[in-house]
Every structure is written in structure tokens, then in C-alpha cells.
N, C-alpha and C. Protein backbone atom coordinates (compact mmCIF):
# COMPACT_ATOMS: atom_id res chain seq x y z
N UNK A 1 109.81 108.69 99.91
CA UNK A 1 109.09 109.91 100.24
C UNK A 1 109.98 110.87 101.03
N UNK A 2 109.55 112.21 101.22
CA UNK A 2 110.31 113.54 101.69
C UNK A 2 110.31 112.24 103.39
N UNK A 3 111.27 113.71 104.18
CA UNK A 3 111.48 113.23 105.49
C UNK A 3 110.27 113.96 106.06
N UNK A 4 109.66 113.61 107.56
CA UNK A 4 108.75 114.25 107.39
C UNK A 4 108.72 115.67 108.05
N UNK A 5 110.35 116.32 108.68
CA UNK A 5 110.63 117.83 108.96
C UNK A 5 110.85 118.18 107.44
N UNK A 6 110.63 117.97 106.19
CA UNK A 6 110.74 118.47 105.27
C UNK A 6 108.90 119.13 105.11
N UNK A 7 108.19 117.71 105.08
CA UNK A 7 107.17 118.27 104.78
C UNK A 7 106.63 119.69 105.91
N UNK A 8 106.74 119.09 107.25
CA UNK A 8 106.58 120.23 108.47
C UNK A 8 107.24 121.22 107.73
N UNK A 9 108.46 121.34 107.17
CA UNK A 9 108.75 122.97 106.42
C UNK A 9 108.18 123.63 105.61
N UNK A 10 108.08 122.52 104.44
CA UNK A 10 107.00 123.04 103.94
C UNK A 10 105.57 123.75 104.01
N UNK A 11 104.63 123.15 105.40
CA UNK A 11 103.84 123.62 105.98
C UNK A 11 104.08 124.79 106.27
N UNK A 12 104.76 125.01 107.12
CA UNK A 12 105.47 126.54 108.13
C UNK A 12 105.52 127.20 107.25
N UNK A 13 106.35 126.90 105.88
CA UNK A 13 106.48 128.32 105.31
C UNK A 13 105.21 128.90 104.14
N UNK A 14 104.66 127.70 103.92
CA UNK A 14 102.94 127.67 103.38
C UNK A 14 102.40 128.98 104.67
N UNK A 15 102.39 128.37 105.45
CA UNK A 15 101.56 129.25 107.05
C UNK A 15 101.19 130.45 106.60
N UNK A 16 102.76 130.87 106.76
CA UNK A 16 103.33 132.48 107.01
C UNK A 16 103.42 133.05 105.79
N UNK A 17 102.45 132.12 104.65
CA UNK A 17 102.44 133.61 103.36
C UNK A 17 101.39 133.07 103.07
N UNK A 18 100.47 132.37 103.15
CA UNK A 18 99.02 132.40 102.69
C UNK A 18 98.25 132.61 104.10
N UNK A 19 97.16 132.80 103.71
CA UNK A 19 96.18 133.12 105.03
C UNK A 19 95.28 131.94 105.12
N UNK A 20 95.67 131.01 105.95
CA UNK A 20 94.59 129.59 106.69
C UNK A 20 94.01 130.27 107.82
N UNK A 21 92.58 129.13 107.32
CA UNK A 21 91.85 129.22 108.97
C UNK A 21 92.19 128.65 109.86
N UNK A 22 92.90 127.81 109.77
CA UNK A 22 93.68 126.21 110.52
C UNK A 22 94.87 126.39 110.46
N UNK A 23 95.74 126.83 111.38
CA UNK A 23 97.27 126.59 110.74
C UNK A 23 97.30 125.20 111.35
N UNK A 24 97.17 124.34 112.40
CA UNK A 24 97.02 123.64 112.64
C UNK A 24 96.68 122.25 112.04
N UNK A 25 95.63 122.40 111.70
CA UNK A 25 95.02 121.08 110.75
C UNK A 25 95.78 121.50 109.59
N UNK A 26 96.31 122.54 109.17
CA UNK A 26 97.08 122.04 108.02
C UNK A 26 98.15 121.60 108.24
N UNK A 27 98.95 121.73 109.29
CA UNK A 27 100.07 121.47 109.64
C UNK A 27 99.60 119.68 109.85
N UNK A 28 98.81 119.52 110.64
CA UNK A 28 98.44 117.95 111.08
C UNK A 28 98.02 117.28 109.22
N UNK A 29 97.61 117.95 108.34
CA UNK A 29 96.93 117.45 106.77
C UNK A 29 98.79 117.30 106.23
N UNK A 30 99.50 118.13 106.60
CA UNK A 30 100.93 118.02 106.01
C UNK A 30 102.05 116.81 106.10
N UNK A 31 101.09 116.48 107.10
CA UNK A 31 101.78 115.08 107.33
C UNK A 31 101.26 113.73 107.73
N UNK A 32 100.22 114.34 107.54
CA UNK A 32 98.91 112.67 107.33
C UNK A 32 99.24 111.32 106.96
N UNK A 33 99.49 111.93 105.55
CA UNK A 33 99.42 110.62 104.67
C UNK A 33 100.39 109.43 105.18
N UNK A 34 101.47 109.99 106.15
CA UNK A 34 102.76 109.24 106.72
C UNK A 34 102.38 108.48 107.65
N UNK A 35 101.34 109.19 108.66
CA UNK A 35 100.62 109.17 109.37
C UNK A 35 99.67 107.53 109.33
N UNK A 36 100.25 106.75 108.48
CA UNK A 36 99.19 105.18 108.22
C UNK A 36 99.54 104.36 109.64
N UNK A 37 98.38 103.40 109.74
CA UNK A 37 98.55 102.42 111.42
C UNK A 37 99.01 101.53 110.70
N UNK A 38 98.87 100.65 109.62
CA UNK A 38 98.85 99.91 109.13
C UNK A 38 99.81 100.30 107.38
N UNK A 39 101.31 99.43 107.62
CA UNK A 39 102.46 99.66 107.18
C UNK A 39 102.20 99.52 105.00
N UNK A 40 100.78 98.50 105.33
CA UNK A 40 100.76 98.03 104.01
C UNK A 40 99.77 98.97 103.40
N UNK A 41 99.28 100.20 103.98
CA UNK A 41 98.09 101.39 103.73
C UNK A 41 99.12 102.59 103.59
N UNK A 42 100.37 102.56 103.21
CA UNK A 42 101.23 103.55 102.76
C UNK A 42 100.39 104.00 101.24
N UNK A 43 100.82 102.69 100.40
CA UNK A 43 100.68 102.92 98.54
C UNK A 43 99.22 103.82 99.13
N UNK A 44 98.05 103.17 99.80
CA UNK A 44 96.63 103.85 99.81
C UNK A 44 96.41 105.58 100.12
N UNK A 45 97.37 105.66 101.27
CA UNK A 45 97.59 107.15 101.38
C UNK A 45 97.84 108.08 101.15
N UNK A 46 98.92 107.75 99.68
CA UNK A 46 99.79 108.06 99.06
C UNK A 46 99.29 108.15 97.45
N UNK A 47 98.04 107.16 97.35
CA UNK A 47 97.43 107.53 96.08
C UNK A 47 98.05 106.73 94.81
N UNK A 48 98.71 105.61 95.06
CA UNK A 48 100.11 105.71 94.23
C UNK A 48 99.52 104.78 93.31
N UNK A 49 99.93 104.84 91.87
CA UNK A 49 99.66 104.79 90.79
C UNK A 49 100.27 103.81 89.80
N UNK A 50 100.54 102.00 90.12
CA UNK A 50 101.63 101.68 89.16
C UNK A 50 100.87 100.99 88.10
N UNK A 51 101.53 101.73 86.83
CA UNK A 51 101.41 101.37 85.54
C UNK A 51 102.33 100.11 85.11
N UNK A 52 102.00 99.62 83.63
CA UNK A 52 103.23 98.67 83.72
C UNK A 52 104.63 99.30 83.60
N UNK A 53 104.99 100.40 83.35
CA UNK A 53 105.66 100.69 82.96
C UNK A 53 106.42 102.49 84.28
N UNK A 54 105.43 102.49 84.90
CA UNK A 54 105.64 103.33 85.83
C UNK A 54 104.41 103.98 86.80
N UNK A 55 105.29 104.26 88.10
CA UNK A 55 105.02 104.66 89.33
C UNK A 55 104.49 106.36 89.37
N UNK A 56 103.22 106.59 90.16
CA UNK A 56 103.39 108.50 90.38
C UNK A 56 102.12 107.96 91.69
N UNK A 57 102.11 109.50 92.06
CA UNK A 57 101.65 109.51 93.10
C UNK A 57 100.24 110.56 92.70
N UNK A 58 99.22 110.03 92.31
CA UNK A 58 98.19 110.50 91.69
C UNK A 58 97.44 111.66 92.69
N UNK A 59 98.46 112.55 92.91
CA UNK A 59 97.59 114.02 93.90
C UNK A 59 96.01 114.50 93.39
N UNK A 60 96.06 113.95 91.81
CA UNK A 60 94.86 114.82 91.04
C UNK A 60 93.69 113.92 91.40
N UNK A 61 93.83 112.78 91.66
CA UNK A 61 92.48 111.92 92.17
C UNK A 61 92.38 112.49 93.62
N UNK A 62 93.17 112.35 94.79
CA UNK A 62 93.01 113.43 96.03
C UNK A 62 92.14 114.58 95.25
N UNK A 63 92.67 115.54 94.59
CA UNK A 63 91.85 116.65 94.33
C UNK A 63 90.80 116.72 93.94
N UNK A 64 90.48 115.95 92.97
CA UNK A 64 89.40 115.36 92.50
C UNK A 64 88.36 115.22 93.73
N UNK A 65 88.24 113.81 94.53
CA UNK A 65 87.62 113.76 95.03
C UNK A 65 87.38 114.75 96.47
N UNK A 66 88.31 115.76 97.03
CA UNK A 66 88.20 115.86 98.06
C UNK A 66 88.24 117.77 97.89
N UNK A 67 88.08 117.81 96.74
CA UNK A 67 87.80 119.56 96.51
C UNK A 67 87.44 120.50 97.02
N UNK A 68 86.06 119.93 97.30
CA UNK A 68 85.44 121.01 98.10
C UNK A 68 85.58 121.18 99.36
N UNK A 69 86.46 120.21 100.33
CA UNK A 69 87.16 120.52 101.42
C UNK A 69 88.12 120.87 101.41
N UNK A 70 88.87 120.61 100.70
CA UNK A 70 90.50 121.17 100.12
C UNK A 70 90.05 123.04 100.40
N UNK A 71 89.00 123.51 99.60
CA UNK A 71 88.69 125.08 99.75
C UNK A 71 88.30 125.18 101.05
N UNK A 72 87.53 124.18 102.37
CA UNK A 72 87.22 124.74 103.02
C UNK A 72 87.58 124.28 104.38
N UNK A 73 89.15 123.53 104.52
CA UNK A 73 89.38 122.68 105.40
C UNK A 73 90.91 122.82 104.90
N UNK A 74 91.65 123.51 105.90
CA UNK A 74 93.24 123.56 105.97
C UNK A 74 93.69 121.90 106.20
N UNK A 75 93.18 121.22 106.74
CA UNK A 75 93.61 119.41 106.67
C UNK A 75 93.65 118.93 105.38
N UNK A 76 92.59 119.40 104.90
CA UNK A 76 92.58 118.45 103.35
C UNK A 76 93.35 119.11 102.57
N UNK A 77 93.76 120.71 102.74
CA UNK A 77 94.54 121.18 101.70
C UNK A 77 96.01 120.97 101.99
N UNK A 78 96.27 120.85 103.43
CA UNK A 78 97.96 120.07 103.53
C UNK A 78 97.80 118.89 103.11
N UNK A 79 97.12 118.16 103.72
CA UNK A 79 96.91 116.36 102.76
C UNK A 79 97.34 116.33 100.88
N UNK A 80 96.69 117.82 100.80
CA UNK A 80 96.82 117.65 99.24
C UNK A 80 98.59 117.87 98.80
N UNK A 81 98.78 119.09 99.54
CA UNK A 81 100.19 119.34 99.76
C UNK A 81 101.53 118.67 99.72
N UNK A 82 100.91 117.49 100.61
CA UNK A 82 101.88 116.59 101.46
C UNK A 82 102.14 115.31 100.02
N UNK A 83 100.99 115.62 99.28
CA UNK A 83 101.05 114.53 98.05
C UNK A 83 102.02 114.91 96.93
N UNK A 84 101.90 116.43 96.79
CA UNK A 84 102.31 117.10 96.05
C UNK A 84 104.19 117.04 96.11
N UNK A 85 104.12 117.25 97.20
CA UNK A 85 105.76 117.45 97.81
C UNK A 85 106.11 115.94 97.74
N UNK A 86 105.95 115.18 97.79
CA UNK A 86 106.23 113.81 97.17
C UNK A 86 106.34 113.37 96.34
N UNK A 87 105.38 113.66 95.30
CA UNK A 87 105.79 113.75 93.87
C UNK A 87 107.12 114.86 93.40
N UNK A 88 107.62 115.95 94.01
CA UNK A 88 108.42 116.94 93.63
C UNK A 88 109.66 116.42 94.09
N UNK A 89 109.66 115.50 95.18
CA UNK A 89 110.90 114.84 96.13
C UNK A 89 110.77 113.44 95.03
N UNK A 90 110.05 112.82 94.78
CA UNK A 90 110.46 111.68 93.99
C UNK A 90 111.13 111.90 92.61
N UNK A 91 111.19 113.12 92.29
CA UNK A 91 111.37 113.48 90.89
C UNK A 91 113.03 113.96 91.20
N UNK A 92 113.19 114.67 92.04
CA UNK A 92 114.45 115.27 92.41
C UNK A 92 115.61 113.99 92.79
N UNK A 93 114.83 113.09 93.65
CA UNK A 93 115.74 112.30 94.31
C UNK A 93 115.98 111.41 92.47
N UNK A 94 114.92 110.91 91.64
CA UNK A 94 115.27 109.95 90.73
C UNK A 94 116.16 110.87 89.54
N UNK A 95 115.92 112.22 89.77
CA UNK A 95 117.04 113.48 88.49
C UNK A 95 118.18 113.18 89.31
N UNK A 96 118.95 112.83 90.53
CA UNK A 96 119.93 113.22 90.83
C UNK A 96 120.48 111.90 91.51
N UNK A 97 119.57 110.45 90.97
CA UNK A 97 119.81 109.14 90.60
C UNK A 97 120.81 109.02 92.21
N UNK A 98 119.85 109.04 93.31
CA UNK A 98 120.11 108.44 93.74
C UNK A 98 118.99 107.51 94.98
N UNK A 99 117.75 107.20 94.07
CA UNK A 99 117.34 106.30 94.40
C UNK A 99 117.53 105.13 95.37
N UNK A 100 116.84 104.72 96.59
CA UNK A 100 117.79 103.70 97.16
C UNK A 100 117.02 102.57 96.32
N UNK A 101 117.46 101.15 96.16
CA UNK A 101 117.48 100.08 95.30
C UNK A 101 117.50 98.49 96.21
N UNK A 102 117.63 99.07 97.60
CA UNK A 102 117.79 97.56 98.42
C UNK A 102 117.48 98.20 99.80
N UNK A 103 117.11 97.47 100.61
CA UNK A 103 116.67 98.09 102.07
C UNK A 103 117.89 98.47 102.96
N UNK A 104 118.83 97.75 102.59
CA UNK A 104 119.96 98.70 103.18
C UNK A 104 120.31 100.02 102.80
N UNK A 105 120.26 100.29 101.79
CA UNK A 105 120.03 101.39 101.59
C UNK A 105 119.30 102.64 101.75
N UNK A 106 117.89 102.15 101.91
CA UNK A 106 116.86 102.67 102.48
C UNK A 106 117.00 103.19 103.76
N UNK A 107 117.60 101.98 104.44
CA UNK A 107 117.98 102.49 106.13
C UNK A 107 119.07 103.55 106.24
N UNK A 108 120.28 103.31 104.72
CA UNK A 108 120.95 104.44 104.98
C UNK A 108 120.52 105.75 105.21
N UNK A 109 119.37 105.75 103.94
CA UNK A 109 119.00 107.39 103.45
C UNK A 109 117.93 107.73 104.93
N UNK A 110 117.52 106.87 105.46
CA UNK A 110 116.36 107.42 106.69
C UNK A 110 117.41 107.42 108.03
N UNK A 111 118.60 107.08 107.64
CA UNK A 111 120.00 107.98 108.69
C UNK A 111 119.80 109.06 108.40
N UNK A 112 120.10 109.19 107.03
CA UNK A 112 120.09 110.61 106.83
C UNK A 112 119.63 111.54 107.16
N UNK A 113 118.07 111.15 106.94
CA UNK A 113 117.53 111.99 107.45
C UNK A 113 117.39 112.61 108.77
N UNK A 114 117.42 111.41 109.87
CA UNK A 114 118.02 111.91 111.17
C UNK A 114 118.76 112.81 111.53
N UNK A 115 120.25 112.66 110.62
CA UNK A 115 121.40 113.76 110.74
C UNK A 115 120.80 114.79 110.46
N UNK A 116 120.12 115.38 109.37
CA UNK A 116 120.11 116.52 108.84
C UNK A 116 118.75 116.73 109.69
N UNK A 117 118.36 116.10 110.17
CA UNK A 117 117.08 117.34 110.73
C UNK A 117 117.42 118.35 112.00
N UNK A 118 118.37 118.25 112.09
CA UNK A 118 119.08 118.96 113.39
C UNK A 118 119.52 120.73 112.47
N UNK A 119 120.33 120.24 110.94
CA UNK A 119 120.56 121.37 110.32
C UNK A 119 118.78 121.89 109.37
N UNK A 120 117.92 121.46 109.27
CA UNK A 120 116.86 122.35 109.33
C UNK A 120 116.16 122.61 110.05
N UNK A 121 115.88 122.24 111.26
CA UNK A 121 115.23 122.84 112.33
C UNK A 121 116.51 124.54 113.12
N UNK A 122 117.52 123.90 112.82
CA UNK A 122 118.31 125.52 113.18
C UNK A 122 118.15 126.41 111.80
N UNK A 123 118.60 125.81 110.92
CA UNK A 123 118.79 126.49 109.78
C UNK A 123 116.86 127.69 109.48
N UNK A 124 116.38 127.24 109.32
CA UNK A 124 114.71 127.39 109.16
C UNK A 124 113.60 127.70 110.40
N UNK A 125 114.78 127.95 111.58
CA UNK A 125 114.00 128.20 112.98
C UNK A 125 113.01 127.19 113.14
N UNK A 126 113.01 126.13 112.68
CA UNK A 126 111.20 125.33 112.43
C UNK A 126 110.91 125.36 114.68
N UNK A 127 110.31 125.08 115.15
CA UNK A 127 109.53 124.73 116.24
C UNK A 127 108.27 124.31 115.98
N UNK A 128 108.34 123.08 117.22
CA UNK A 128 107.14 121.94 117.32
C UNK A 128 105.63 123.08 117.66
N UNK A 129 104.73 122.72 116.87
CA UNK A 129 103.09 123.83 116.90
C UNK A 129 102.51 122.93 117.18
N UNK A 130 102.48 122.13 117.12
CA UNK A 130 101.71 120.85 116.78
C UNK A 130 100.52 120.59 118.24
N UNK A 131 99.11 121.08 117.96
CA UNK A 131 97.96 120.53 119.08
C UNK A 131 97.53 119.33 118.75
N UNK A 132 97.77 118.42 120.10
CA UNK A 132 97.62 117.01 120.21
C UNK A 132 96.59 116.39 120.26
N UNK A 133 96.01 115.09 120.08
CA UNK A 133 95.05 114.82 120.50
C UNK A 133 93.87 115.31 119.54
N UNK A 134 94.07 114.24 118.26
CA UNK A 134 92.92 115.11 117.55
C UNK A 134 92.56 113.85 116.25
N UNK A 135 90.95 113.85 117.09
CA UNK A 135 90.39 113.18 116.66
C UNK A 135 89.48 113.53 115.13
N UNK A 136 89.81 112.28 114.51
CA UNK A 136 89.33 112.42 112.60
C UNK A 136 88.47 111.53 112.76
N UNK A 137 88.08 110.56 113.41
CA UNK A 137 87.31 109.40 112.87
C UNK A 137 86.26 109.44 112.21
N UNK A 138 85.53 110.76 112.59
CA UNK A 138 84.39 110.97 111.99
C UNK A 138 84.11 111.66 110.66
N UNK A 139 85.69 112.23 110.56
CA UNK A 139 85.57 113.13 108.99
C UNK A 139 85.98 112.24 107.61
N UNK A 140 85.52 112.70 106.78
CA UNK A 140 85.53 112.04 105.45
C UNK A 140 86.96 111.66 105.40
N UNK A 141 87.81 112.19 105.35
CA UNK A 141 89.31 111.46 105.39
C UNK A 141 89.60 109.98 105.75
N UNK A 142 88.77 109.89 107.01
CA UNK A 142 89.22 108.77 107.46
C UNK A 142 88.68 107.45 106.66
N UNK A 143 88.13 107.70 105.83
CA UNK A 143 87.27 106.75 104.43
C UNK A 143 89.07 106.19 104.07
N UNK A 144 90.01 106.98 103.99
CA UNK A 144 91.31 106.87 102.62
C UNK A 144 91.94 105.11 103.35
N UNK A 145 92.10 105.40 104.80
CA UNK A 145 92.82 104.45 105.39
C UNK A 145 92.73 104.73 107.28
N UNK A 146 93.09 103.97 108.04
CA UNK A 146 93.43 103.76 109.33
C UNK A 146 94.66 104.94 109.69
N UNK A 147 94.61 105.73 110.17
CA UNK A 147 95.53 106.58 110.76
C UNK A 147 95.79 106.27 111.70
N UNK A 148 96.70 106.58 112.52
CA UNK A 148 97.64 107.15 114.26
C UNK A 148 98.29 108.34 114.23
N UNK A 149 97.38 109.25 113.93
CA UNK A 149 97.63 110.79 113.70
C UNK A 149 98.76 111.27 114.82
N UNK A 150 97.89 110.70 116.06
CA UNK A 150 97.98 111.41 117.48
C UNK A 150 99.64 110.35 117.87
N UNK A 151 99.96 109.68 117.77
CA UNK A 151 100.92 108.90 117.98
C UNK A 151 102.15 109.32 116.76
N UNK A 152 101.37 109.71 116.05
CA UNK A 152 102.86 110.01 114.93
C UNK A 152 103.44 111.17 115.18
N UNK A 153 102.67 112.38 115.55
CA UNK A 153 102.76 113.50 116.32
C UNK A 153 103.56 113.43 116.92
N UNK A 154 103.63 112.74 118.08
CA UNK A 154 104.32 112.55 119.24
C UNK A 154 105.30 111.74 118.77
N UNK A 155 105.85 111.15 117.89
CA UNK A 155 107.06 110.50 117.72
C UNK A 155 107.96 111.26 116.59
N UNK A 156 106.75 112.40 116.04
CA UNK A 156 107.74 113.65 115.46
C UNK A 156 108.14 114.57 115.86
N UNK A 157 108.07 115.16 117.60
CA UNK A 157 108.17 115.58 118.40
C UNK A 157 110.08 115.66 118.42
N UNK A 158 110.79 114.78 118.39
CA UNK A 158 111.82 114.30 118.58
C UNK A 158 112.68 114.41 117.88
N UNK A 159 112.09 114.90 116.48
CA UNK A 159 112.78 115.42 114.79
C UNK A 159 112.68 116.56 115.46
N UNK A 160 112.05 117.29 116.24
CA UNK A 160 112.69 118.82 116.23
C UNK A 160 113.96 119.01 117.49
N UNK A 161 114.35 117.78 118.60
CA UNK A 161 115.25 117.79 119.26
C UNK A 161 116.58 116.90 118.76
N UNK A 162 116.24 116.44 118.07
CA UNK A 162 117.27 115.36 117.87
C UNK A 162 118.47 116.12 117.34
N UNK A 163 119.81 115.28 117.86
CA UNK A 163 120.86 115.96 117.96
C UNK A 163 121.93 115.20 116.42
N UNK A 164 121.58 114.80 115.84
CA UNK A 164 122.34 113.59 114.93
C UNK A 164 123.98 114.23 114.34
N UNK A 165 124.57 113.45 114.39
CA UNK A 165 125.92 114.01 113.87
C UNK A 165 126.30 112.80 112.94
N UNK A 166 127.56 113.16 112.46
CA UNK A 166 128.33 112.27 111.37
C UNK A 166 127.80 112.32 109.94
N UNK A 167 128.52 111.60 109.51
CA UNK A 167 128.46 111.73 107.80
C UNK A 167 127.42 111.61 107.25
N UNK A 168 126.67 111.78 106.42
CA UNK A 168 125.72 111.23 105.60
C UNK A 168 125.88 110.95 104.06
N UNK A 169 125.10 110.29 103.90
CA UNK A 169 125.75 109.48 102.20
C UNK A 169 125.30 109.28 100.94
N UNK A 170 123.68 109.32 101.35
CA UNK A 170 122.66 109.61 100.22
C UNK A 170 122.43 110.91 99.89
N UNK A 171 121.73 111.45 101.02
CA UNK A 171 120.79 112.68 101.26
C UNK A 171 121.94 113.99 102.16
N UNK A 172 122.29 114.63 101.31
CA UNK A 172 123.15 115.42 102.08
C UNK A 172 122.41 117.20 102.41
N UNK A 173 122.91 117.69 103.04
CA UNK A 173 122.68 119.05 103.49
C UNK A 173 122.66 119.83 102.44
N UNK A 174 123.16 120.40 101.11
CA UNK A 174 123.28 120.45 100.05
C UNK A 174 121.94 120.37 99.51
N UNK A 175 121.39 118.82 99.55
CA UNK A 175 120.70 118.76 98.41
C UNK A 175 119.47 119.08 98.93
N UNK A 176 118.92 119.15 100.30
CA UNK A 176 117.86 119.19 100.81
C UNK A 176 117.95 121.09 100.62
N UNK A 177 118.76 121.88 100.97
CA UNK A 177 118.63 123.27 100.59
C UNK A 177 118.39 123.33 98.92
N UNK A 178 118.63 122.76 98.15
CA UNK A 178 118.62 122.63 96.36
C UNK A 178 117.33 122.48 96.13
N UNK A 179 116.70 121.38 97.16
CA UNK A 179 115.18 120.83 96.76
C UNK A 179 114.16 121.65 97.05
N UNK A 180 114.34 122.29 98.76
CA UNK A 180 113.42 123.33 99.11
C UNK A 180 113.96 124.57 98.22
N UNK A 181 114.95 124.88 97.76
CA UNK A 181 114.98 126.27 97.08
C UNK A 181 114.46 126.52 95.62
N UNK A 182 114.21 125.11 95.08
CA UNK A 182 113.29 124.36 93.70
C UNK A 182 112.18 124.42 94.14
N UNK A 183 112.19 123.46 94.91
CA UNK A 183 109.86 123.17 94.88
C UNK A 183 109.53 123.83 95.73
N UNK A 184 109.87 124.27 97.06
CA UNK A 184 109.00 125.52 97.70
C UNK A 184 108.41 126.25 96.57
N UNK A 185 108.69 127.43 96.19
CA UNK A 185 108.03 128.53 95.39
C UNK A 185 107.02 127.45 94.01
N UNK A 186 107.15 126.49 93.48
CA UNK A 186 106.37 125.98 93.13
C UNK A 186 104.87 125.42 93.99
N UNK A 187 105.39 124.71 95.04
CA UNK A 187 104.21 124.38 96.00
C UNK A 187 103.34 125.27 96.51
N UNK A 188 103.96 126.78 96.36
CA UNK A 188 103.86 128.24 97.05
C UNK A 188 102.62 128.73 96.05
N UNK A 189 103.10 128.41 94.58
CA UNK A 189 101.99 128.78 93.77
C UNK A 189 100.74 127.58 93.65
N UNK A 190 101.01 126.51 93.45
CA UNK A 190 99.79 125.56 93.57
C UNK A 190 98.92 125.56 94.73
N UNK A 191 99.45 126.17 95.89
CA UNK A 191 98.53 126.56 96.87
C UNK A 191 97.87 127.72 96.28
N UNK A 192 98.07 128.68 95.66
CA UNK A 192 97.35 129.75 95.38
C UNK A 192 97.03 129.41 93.97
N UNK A 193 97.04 128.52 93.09
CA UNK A 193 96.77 128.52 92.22
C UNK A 193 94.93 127.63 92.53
N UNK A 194 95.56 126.95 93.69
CA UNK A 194 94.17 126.20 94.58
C UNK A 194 92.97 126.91 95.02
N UNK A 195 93.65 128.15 95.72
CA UNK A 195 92.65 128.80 96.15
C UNK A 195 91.92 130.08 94.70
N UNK A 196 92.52 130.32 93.92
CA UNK A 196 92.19 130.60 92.49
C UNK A 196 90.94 129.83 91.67
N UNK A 197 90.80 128.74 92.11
CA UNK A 197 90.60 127.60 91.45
C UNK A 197 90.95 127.14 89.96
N UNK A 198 92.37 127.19 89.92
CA UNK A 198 92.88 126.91 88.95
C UNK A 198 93.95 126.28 89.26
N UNK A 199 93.35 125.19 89.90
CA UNK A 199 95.06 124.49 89.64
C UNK A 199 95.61 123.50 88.71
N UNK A 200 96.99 123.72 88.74
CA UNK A 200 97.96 123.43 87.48
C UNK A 200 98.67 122.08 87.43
N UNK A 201 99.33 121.69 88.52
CA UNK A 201 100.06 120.79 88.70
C UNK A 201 99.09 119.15 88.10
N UNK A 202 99.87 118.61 87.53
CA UNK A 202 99.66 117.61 86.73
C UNK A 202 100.41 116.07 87.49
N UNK A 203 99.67 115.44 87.89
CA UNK A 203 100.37 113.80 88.66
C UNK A 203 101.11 113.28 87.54
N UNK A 204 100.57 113.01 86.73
CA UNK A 204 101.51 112.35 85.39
C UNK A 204 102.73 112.82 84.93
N UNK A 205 103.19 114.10 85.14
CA UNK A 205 104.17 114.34 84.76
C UNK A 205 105.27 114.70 85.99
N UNK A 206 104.89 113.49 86.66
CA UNK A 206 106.20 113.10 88.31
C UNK A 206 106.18 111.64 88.15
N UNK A 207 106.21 111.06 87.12
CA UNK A 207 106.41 109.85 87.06
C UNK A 207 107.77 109.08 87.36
N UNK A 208 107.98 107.94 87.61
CA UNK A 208 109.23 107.57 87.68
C UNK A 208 109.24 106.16 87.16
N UNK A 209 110.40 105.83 86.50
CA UNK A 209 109.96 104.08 85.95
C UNK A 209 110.56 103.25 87.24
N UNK A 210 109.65 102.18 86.59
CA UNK A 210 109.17 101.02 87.46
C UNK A 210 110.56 100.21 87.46
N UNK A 211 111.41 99.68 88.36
CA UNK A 211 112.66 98.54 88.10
C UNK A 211 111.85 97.30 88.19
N UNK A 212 110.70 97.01 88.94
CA UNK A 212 110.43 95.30 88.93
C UNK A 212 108.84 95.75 88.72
């Protein structure tokens, strides 16, 4: 999945060209799904979809069921967002084959991400918005899975100071400007294609095949 100052960018620049009632709860819906207490309620959050033959991240069942808040609740429409941009990051990272394939690897690419969040938080002006302390238990969301909204918050706090240097090896500076300069303006229209009520974007066709 994206890092999660990718998705926060994504949010920010969602913000500042559509008109929310919430910049907030969408900003907090933008990064939810990451947001699980419980490590094995990722696939659940995430919607995720394996066939025998392949993996996607089914945003259109989210939409499906959660529609009519999606129109009237900036949380559910970053939630929807945050699904979306995952499917657009899984597609990019498996076109440009470099997939990680073993957990060492994995740990490499979430270096990565460390390093580089220092060059988009300057690069993209991003700053922490984020109001704390905010309780879901009672809203329909919390049906999907167990959150630690309020704790993840605060440990993403630290992606906007963090200082990371040195090489990186998967995920380079490069490709993260390539990806937002691709799927931004796509994500840009499925938000308005949302509030249209016509939206376009299709889960099935962000598929990726299955190795085991």
C-alpha cells in the first residue's frame, strides 16, 4: 500500500480544489483504512479481493455499501479515496515491477518511505491539520473493523518531522513525483465524478496476479 504522507497528499490537494464540509474527517477518512488495531484486519479494511488467480482492492463494494455517506460525510468519502489510491499505487508499483517478494524487502521499501517523506512534506508544503481525539465508535464505519484512529494520528505526526537521509532502493524520489503526477488528476476527477453521481472507476481493472 501507498505510504501514508502519500495518502495525507493526496487529501490536501483533494481539500484545496473541491469544496468539503469536513476537511478534517476527510483528512482522518484518508487514512483510516491503515488506521487497523488489529494487524490481521488490514485485508478487512482494505476490502481486498483474492481470486484464484488474482488480488484487487474492491473500492466498488466500499461504494456500494457506504454511498449515501460517501455524499454526505467527508470521512467516508476519504475512506473511499484512501481505497482508491491503493489500487492506483498497486498498479504503478506492479507496472514498474518492483514489487517487494520477501519481508526483507518489505522493510526495505518502508525505509523508503521514511527517507522520502522529508522530500514531500518540503517539496508539497504538506503540514500536520490533523484534530485529535476523535471518536467513531458509534458511526457505521466502525461495523468494517477495530480502529486506533487517535493513536495512528499521533504516530503520523512524526512523518511530517522526520529528518531521513541516505539512499533508497525500491521507492525512489522520482517515482513517487511520476505516481502523484499520474493518479492525482485521476483521483481529482473520481472525486467529482462522486459528487456528480457518476462514478467511473472500476476495482477490477487494478488487479494484480496472485504469486502463491
Amino acid at each position: 500500500m501507498a505510504q501514508r504522507i502519500i495518502h495525507y497528499l493526496f487529501g490536501d490537494v483533494f481539500s484545496k480544489q473541491i469544496k468539503l464540509k469536513d476537511k478534517n474527517r476527510f483528512l482522518i477518512g484518508s487514512v483510516m483504512p491503515d488506521a487497523y488495531k488489529n494487524g490481521c484486519d488490514r485485508d478487512k479494511t482494505h476490502y481486498k479481493i483474492k481470486t484464484e488467480n488474482e488480488i484487487y482492492f474492491d473500492f466498488n463494494m466500499f461504494r456500494e455499501q457506504y454511498l449515501k455517506l460517501i455524499l454526505q460525510d467527508d470521512l467516508y468519502l476519504g475512506y473511499y479515496m484512501h481505497l482508491v489510491e491503493d489500487a492506483f499505487y498497486r498498479q504503478f508499483i506492479y507496472n514498474k515491477r518492483i514489487i517487494p517478494n520477501s519481508q526483507e524487502e518489505v522493510a526495505i521499501l518502508h525505509k523508503d518511505y521514511h527517507t522520502i517523506n522529508l522530500y514531500l512534506v518540503n517539496k508539497y508544503h504538506l503540514e500536520n491539520v490533523f484534530n485529535y481525539h476523535v471518536d467513531l465508535k458509534c458511526e457505521p464505519i466502525s461495523n468494517i473493523a477495530d480502529f486506533k484512529i487517535n493513536e495512528y494520528i499521533e504516530e503520523m505526526s512524526y512523518d511530517f518531522i522526520e529528518q531521513g537521509t541516505g539512499k533508497t532502493y525500491i521507492f525512489k524520489e522520482n517515482m513517487a513525483d511520476e505516481f502523484l503526477n499520474k493518479y492525482l488528476p485521476l483521483g481529482l476527477e473520481e472525486v467529482q465524478n462522486i459528487y456528480s453521481g457518476k462514478p467511473k472507476l472500476q476495482a477490477n481493472n487494478y488487479t494484480w496476479t496472485r504469486l502463491v
